[in-house]
N, C-alpha and C. Protein backbone atom coordinates (compact mmCIF):
# COMPACT_ATOMS: atom_id res chain seq x y z
N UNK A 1 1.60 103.32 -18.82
CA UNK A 1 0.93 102.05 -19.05
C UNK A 1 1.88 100.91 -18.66
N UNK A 2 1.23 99.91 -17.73
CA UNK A 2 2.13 99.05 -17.49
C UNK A 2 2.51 98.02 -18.49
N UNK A 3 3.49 97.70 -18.97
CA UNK A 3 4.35 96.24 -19.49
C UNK A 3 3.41 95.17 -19.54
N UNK A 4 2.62 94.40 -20.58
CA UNK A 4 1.95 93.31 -20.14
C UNK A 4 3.21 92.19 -20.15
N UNK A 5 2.67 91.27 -19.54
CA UNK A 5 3.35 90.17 -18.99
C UNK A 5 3.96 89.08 -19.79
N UNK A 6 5.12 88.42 -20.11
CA UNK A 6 5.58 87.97 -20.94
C UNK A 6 4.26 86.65 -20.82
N UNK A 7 4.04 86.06 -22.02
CA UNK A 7 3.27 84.76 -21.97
C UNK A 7 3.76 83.51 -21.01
N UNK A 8 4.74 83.28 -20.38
CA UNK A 8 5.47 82.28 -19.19
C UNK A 8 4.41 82.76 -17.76
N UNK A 9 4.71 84.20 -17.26
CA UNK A 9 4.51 84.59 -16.32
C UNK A 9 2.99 84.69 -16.57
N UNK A 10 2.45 85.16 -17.34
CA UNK A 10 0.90 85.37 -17.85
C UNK A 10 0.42 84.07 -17.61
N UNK A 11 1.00 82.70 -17.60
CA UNK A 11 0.72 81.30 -17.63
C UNK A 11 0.62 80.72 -15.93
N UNK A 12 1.16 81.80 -15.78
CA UNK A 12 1.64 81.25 -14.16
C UNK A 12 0.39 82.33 -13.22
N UNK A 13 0.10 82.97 -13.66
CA UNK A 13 -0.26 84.02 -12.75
C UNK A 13 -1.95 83.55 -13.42
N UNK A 14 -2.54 82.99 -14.12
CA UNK A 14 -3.71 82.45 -15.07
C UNK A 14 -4.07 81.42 -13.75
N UNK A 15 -2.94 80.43 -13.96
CA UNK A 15 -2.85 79.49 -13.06
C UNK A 15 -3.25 79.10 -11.38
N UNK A 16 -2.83 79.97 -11.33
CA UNK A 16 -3.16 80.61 -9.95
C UNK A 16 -4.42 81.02 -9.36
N UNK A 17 -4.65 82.23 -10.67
CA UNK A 17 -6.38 82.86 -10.27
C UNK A 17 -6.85 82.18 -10.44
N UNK A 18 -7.23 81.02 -11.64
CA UNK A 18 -8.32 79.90 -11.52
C UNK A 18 -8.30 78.43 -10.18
N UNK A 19 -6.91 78.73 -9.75
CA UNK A 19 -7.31 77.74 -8.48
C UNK A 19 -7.58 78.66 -7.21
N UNK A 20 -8.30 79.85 -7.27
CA UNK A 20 -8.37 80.42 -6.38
C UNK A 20 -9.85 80.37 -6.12
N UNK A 21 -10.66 79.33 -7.04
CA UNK A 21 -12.15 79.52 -7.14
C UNK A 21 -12.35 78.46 -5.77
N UNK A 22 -13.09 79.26 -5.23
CA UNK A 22 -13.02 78.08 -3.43
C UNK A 22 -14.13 77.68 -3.27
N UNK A 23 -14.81 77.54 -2.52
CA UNK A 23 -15.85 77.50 -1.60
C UNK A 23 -16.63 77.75 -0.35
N UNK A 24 -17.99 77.78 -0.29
CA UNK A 24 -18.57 77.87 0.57
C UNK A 24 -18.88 76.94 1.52
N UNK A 25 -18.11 77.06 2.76
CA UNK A 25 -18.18 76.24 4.16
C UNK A 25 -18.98 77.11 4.92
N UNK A 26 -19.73 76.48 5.64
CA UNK A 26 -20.69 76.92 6.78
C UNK A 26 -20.91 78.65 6.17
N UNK A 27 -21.15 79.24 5.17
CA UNK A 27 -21.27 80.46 5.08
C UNK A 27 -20.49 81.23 5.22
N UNK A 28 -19.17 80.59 4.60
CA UNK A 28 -17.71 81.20 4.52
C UNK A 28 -16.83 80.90 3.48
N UNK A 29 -16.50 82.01 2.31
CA UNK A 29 -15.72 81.70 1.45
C UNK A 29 -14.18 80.65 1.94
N UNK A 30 -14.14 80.05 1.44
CA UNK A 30 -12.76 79.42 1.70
C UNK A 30 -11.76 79.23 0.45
N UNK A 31 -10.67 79.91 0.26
CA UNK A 31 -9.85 79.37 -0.04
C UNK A 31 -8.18 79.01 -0.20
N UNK A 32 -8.16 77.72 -0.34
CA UNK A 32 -6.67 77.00 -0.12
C UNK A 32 -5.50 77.41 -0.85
N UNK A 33 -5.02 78.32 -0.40
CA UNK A 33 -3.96 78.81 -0.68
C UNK A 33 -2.55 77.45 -1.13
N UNK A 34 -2.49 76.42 -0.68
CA UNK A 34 -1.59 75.52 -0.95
C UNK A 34 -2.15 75.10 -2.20
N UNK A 35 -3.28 74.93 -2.69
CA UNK A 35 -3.91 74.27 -3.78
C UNK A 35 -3.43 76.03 -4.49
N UNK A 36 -3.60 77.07 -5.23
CA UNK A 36 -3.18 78.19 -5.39
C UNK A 36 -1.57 78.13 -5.81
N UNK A 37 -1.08 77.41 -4.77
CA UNK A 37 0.37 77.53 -5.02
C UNK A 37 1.18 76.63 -5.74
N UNK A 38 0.16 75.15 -5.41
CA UNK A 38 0.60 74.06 -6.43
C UNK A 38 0.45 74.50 -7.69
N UNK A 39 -0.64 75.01 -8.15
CA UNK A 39 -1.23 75.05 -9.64
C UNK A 39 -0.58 76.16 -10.19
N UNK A 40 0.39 77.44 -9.14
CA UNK A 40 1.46 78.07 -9.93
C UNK A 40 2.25 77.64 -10.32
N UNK A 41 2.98 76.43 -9.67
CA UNK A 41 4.23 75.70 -9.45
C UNK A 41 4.16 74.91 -10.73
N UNK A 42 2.70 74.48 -10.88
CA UNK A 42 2.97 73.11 -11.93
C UNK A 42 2.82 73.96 -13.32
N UNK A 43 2.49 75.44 -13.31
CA UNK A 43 2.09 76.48 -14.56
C UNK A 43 3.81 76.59 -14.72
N UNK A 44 4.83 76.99 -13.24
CA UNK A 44 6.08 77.71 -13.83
C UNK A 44 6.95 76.18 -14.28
N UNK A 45 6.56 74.52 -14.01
CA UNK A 45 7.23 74.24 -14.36
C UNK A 45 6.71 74.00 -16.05
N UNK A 46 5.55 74.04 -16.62
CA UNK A 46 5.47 73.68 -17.39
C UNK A 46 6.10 74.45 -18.64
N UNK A 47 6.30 75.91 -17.80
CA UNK A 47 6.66 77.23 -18.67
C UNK A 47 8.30 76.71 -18.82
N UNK A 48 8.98 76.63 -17.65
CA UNK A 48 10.29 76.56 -17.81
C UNK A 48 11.13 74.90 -18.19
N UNK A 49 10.63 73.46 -17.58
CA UNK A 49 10.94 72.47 -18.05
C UNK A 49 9.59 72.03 -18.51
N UNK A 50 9.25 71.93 -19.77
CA UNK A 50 8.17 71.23 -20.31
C UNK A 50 8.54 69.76 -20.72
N UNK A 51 7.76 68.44 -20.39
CA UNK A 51 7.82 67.33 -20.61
C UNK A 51 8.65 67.09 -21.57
N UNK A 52 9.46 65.98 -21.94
CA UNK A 52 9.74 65.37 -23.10
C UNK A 52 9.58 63.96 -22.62
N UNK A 53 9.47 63.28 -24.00
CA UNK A 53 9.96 62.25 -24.42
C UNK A 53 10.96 61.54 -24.73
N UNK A 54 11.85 61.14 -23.48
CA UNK A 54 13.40 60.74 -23.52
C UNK A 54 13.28 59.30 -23.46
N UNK A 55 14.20 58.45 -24.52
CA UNK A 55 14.35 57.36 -24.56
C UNK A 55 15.66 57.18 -24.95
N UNK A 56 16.03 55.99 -24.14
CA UNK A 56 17.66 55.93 -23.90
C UNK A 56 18.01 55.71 -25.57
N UNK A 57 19.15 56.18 -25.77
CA UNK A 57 20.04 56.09 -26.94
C UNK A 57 20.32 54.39 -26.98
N UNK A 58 20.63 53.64 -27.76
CA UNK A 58 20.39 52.24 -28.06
C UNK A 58 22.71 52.57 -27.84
N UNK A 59 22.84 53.43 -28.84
CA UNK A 59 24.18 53.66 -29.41
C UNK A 59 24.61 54.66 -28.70
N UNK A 60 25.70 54.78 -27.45
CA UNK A 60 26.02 55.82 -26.74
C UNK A 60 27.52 56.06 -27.71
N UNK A 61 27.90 56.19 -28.64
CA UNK A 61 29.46 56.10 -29.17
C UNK A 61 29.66 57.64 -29.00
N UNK A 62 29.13 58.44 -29.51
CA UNK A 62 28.98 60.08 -29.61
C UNK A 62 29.13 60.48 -28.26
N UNK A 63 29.98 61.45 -28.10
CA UNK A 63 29.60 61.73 -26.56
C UNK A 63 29.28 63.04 -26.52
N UNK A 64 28.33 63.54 -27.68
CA UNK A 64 27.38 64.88 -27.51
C UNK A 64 25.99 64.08 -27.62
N UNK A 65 25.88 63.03 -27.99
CA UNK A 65 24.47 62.26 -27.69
C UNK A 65 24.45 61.97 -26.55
N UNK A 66 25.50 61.02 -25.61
CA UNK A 66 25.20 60.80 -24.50
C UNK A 66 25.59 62.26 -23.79
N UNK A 67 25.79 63.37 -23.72
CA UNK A 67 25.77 64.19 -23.06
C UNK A 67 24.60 64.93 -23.10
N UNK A 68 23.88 65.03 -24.09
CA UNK A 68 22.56 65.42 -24.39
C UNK A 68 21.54 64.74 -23.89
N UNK A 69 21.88 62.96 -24.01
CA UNK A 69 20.76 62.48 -23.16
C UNK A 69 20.70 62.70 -21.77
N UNK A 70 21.72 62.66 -20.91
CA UNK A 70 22.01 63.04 -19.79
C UNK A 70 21.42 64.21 -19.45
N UNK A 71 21.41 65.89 -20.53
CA UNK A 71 20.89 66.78 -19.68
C UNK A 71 19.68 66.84 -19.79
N UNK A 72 18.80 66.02 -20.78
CA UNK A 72 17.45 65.65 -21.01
C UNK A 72 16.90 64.73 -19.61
N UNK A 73 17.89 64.26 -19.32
CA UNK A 73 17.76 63.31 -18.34
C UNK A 73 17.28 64.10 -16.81
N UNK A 74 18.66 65.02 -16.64
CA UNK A 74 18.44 65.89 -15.74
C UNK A 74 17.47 66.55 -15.21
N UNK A 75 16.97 67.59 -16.92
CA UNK A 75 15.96 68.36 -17.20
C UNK A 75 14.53 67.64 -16.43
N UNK A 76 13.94 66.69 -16.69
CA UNK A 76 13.02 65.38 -16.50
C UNK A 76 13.30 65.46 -15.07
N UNK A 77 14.17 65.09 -14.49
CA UNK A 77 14.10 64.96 -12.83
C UNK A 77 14.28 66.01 -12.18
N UNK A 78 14.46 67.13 -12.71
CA UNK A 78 13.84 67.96 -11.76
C UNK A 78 12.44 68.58 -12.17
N UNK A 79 12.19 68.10 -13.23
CA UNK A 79 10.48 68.96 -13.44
C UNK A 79 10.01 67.96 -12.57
N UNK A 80 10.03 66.82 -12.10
CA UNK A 80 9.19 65.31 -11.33
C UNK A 80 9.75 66.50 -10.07
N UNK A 81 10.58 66.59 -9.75
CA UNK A 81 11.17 67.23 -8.44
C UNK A 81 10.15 68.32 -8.03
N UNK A 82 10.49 69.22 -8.91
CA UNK A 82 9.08 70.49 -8.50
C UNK A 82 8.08 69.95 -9.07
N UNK A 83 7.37 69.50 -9.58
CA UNK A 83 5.76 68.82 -9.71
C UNK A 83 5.59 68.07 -7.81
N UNK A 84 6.71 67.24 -7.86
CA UNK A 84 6.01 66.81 -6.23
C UNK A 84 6.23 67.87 -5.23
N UNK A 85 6.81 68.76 -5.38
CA UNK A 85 6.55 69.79 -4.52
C UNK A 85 4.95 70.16 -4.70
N UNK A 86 4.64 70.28 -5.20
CA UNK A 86 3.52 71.30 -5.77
C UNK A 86 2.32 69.94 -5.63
N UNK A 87 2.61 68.92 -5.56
CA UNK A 87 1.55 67.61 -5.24
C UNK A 87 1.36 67.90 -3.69
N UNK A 88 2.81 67.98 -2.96
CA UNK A 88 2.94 67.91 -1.52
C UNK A 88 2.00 68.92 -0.98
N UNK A 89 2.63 70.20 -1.35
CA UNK A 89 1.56 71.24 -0.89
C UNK A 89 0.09 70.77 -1.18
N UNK A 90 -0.56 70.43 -2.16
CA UNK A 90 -1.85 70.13 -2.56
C UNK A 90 -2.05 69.32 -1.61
N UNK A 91 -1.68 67.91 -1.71
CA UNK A 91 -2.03 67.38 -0.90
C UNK A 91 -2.20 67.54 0.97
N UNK A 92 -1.10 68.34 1.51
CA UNK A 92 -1.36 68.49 3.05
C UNK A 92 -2.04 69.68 3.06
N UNK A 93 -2.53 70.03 1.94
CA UNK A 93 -3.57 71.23 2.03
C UNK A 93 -5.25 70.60 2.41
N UNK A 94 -5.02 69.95 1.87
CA UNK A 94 -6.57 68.62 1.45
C UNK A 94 -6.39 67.77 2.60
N UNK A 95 -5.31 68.02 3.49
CA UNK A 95 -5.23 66.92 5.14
C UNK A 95 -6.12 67.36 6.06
């Protein structure tokens, strides 16, 4: 019996099959594999960097606060980083 899938990957692979619902052109299933790949992309980032709510420290004196805000900081620009990947593909898919 195979291993079911940890809930991350189960999220990602969900993701996927439901943007795989396409359409009918001239009497031809179609579907966009870039739209498919965005909606994995934006499933694995949500699994691995999920949003926060970062607001600058008023009081940087601590420097495990400001080091913490910083990797919060980090964290945040690269989930924007892979989300526009995953826009890009969508979008020159839809060109």
């Amino acid at each position: 019996m195979t291993e079911p899938l940890s809930p991350a990957a189960q999220a990602v692979l969900d993701a996927f099959a439901s943007a795989s619902d396409g359409e009918y052109i001239d009497g031809v299933w179609v579907v966009d594999e870039r739209t498919m790949l965005a909606a994995a992309l934006r499933a694995a980032v949500d699994q691995v960097v999920p949003p926060l709510d970062i607001k600058p420290q008023e009081d940087l004196e601590s420097r495990r606060e400001a080091m913490e805000w910083g990797m919060n900081s980090q964290t945040q620009l690269t989930r924007r980083q892979l989300l526009s990947i995953a826009a890009e593909l969508e979008d020159h898919g839809q060109a």
